[in-house]
C-alpha atoms as a PDB file:
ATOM      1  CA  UNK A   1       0.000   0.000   0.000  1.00  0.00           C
ATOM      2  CA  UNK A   2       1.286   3.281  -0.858  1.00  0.00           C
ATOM      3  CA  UNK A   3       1.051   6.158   1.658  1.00  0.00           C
ATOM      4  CA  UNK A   4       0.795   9.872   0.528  1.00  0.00           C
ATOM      5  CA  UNK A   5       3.543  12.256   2.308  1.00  0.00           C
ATOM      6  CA  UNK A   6       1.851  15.566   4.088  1.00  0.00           C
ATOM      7  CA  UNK A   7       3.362  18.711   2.572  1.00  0.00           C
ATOM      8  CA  UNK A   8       2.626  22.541   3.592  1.00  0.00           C
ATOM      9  CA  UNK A   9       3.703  25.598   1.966  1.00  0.00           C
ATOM     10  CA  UNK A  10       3.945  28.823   3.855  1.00  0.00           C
ATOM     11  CA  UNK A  11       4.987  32.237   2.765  1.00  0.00           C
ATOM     12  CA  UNK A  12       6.779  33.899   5.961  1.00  0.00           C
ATOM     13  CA  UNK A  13       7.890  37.030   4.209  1.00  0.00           C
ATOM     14  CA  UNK A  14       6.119  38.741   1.464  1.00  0.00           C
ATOM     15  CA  UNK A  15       7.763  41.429  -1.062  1.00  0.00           C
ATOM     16  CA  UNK A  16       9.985  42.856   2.328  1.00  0.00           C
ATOM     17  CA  UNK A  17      13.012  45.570   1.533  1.00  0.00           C
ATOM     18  CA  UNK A  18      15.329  44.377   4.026  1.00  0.00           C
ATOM     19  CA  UNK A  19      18.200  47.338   4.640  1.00  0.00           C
ATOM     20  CA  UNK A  20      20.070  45.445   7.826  1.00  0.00           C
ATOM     21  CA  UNK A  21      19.050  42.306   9.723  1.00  0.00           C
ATOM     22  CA  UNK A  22      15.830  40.891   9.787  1.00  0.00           C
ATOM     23  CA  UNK A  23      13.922  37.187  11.325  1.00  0.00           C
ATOM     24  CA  UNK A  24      10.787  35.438   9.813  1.00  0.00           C
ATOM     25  CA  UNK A  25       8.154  34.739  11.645  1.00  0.00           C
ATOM     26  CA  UNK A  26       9.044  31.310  13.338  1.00  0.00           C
ATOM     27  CA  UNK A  27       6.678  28.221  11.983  1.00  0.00           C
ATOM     28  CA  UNK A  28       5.824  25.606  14.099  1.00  0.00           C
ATOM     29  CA  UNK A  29       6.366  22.872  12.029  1.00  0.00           C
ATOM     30  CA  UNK A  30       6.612  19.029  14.354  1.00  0.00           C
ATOM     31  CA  UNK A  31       5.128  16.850  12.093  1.00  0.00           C
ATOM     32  CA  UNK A  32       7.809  17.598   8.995  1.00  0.00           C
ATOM     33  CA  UNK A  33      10.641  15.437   8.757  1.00  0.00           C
ATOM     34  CA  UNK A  34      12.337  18.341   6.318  1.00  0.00           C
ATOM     35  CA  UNK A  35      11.814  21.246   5.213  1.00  0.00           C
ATOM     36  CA  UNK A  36      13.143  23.391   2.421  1.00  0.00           C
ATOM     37  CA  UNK A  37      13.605  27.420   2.232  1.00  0.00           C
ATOM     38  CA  UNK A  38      13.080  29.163  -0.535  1.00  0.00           C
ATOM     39  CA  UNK A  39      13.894  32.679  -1.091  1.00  0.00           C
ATOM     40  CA  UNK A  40      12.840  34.497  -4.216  1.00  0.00           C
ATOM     41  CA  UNK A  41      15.378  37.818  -4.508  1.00  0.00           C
ATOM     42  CA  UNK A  42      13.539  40.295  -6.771  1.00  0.00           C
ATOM     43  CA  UNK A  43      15.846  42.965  -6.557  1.00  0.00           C
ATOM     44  CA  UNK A  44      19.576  44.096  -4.691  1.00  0.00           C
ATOM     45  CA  UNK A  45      20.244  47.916  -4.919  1.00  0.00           C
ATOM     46  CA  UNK A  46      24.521  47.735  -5.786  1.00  0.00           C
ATOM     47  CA  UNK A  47      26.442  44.887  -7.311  1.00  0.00           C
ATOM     48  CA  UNK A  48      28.613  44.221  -3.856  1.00  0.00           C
ATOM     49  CA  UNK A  49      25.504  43.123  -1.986  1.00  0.00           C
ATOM     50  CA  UNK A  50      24.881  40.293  -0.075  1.00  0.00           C
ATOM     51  CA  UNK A  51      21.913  38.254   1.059  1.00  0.00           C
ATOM     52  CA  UNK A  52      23.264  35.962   4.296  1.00  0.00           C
ATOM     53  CA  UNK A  53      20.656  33.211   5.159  1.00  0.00           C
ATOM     54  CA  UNK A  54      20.635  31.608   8.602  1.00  0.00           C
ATOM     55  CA  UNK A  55      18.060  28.939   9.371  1.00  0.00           C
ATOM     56  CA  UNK A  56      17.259  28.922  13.102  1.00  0.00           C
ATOM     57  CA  UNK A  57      15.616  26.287  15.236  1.00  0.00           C
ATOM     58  CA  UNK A  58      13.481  26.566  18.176  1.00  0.00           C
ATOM     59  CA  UNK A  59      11.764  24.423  21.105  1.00  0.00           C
ATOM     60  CA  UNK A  60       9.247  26.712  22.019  1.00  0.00           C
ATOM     61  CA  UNK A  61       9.159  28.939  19.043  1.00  0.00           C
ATOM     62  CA  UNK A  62      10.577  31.603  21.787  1.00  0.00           C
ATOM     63  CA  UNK A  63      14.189  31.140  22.344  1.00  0.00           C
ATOM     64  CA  UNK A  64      16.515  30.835  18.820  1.00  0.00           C
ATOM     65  CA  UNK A  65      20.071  29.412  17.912  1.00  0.00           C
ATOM     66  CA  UNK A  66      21.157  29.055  14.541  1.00  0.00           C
ATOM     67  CA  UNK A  67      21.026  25.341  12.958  1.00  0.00           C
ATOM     68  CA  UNK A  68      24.565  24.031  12.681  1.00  0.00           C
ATOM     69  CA  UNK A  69      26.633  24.898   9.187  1.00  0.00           C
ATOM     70  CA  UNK A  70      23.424  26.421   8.040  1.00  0.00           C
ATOM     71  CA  UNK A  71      24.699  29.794   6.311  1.00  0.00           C
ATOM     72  CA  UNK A  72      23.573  30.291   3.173  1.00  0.00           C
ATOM     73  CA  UNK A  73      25.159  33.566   0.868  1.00  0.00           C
ATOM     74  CA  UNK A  74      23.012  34.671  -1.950  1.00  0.00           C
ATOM     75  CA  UNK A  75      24.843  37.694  -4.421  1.00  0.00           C
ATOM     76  CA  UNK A  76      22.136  38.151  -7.313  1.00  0.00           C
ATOM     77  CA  UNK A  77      18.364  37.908  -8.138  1.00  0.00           C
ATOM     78  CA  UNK A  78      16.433  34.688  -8.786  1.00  0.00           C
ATOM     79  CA  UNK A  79      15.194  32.163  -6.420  1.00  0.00           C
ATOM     80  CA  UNK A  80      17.469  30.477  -3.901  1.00  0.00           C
ATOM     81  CA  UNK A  81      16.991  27.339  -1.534  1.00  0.00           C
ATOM     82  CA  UNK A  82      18.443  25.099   1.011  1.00  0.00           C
ATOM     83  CA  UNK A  83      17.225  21.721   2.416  1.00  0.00           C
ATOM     84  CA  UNK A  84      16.774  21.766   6.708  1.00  0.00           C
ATOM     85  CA  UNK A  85      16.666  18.563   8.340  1.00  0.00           C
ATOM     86  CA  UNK A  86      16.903  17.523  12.519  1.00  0.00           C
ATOM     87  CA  UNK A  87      14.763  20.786  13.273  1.00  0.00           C
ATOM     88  CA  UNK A  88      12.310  19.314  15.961  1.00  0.00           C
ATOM     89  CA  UNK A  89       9.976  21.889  16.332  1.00  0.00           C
ATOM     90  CA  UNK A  90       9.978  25.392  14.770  1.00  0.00           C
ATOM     91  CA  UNK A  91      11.944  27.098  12.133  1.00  0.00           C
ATOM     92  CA  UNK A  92      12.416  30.721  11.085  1.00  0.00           C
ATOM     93  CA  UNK A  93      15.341  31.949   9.096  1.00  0.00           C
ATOM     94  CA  UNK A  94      17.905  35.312   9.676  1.00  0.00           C
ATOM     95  CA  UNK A  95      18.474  37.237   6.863  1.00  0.00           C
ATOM     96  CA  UNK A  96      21.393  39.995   6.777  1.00  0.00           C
ATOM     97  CA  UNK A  97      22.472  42.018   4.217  1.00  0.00           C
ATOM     98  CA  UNK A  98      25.949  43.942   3.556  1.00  0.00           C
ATOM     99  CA  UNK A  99      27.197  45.629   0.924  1.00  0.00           C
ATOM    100  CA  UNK A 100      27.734  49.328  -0.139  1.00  0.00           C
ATOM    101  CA  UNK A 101      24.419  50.243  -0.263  1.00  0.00           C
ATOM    102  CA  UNK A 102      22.891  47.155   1.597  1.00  0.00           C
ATOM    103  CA  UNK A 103      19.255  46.919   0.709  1.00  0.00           C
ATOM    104  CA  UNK A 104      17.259  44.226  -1.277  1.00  0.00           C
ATOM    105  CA  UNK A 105      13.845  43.480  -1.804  1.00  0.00           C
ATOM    106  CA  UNK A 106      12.833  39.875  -1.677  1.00  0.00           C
ATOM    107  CA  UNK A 107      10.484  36.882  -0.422  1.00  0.00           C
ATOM    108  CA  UNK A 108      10.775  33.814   2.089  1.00  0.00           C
ATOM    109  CA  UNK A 109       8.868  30.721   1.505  1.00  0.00           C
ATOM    110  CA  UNK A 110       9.020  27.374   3.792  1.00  0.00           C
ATOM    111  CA  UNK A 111       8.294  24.235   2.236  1.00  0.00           C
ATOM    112  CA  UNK A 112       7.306  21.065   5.352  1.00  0.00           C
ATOM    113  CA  UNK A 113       7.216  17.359   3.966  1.00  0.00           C
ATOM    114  CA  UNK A 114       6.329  14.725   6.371  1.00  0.00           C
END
């Protein structure tokens, strides 16, 4: 007998300018045994910046560290991901951006497959 796997799509940040340092909204997400980021980069105002993408993990969706060797660097438009995997509980990501003029517009989806 074949089983169906649960999946769930959520959008955490939609169409955000992002100038510094910014977290999603955490996700509670137990039943998922990985999850996948996406983040869609629509625009990135000089050609030195750069989009640094920290998945976070919670147990109570209150207190944060970052997921282990879970830095992710993004330097140009277009859609980026990263698989996640051991989370437990909840999930948000940590965006930062540097650069000369450090500001980019851009969205966060989260992707939970069970």
């Amino acid at each position: 007998m074949m089983t169906l796997r649960s999946t769930a799509t959520a959008v955490l940040e939609r169409d955000l300018t992002i100038t510094d340092a910014i977290e999603t909204e955490p996700y509670e997400i137990p039943w998922a045994s990985e999850a996948r980021f996406f983040a869609q980069v629509h625009t990135l105002e000089a050609p030195d910046t750069t989009l640094e993408f920290i998945t976070q993990i919670s147990p109570d969706g209150l207190h944060w560290c970052d997921l282990d060797d879970s830095s992710h660097e993004v330097t140009e438009t277009g859609l980026a991901t990263w698989l996640v995997t051991g989370f437990g509980q909840w999930l948000r990501v940590r965006c930062r951006v540097r650069g000369t003029t450090p500001t980019a517009r851009l969205r966060i989806y989260l992707v939970g497959k069970g």
